[in-house]
Protein backbone atom coordinates (compact mmCIF):
# COMPACT_ATOMS: atom_id res chain seq x y z
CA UNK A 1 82.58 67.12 134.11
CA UNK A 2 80.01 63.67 134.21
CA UNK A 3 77.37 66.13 134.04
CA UNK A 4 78.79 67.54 130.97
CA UNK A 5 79.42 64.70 129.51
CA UNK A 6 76.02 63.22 130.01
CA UNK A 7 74.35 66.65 128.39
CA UNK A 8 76.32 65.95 125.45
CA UNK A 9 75.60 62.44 125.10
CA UNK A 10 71.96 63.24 125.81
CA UNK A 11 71.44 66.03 123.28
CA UNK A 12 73.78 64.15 120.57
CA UNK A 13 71.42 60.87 120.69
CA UNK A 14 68.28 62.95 121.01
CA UNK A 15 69.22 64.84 117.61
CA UNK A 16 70.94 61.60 116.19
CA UNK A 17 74.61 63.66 115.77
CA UNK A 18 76.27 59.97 115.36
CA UNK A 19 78.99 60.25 112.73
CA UNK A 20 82.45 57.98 112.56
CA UNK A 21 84.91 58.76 114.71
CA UNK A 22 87.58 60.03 112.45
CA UNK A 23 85.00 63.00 111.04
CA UNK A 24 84.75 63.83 114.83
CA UNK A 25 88.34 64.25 115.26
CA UNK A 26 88.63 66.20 111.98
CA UNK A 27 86.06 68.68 113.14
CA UNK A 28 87.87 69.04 116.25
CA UNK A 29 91.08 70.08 114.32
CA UNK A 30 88.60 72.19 111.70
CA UNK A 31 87.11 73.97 115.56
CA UNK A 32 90.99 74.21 116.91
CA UNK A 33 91.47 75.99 113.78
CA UNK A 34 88.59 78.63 113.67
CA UNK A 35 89.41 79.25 117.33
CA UNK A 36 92.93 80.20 116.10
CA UNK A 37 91.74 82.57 113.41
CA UNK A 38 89.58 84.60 116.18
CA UNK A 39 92.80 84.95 118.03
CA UNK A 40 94.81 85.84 114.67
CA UNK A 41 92.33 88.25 114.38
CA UNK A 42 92.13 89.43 117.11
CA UNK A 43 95.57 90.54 117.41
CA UNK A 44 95.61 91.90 113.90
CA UNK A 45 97.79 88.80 112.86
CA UNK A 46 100.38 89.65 115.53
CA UNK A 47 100.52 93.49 115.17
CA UNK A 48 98.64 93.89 118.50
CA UNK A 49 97.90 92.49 121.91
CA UNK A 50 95.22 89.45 121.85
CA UNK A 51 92.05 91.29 122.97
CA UNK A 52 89.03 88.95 124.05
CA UNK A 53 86.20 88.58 121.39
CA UNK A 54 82.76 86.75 121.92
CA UNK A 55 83.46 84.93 119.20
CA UNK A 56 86.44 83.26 121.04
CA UNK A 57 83.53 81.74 123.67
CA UNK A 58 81.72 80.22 121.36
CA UNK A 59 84.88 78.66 119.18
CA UNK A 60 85.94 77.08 122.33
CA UNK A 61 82.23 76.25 123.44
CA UNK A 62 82.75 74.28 119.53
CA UNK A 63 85.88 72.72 120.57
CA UNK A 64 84.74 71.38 123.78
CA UNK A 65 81.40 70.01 122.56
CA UNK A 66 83.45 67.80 119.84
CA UNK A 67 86.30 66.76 122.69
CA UNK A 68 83.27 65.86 124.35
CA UNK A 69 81.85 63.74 122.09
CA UNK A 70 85.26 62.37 121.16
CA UNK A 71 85.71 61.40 124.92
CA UNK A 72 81.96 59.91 125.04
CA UNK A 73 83.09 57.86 121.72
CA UNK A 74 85.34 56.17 123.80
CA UNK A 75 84.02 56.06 127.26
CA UNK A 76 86.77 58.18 128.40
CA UNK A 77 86.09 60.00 131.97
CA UNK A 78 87.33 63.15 131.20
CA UNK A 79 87.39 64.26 134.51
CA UNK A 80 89.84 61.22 135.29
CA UNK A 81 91.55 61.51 132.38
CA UNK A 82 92.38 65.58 133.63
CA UNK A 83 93.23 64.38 136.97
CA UNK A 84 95.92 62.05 135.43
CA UNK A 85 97.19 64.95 133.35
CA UNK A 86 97.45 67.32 136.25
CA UNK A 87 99.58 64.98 137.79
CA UNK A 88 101.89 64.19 135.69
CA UNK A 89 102.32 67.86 135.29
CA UNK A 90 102.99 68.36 138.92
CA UNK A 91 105.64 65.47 138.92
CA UNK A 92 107.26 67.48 136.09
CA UNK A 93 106.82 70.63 138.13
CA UNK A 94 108.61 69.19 141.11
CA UNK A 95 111.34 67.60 138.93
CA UNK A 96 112.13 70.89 137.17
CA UNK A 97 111.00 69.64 133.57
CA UNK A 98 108.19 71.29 132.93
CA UNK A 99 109.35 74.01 129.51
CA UNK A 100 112.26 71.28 129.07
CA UNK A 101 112.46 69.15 125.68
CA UNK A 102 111.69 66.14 127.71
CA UNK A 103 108.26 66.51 127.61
C-alpha cells in the first residue's frame, strides 16, 4: 500500500494535480457515484443479476486514485489505517455485532 501511495503522490506532483481538499472529497463521492451507475447498469436497474463490466475496473481504479490522494492529503498510512479497521471488525466478529445496529 506505501508503494501505492508513493506512485500517486509521485505522478500527482509531477503533473501538478494539487486542488483543495474538499474538491478531492467531492470527486470521490462524484467516482462512488459513477461506480454505482456501472453496477445499476449492469443489473438492468435491478431486473437482473450484477454481471462484471470493464468499466467497473476502471470506476474503482477512479475511486481508489482519489482515496489515495485524500489519504496522501493527510499523511494517513492507509495500510495502518486498514489494519485498524480489520480489527475492529474482528472484535465485532468475536462479540457477535457485526450486521447489528451497534455499529
Amino acid at each position: 500500500m506505501k508503494k501505492l501511495q508513493e506512485k500517486i503522490k509521485k505522478f500527482s506532483n509531477e503533473n501538478n494535480l494539487r486542488c483543495p481538499i474538499e474538491y478531492r472529497v467531492l470527486d470521490l463521492v462524484s467516482e462512488i457515484g459513477e461506480f454505482s451507475k456501472e453496477i445499476l447498469k449492469s443489473s438492468n436497474y435491478g431486473k437482473e443479476k450484477v454481471k462484471f463490466k470493464q468499466e467497473m475496473k476502471l470506476e474503482l481504479g477512479d475511486i481508489l486514485f482519489v482515496l489515495i490522494i485524500i489519504a496522501n492529503h493527510f499523511n494517513i498510512d492507509l495500510e495502518e489505517a486498514l489494519d485498524k479497521v480489520i480489527d475492529k471488525y474482528d472484535k465485532r466478529l468475536k462479540k457477535g455485532s457485526i450486521g447489528s445496529e451497534n455499529e
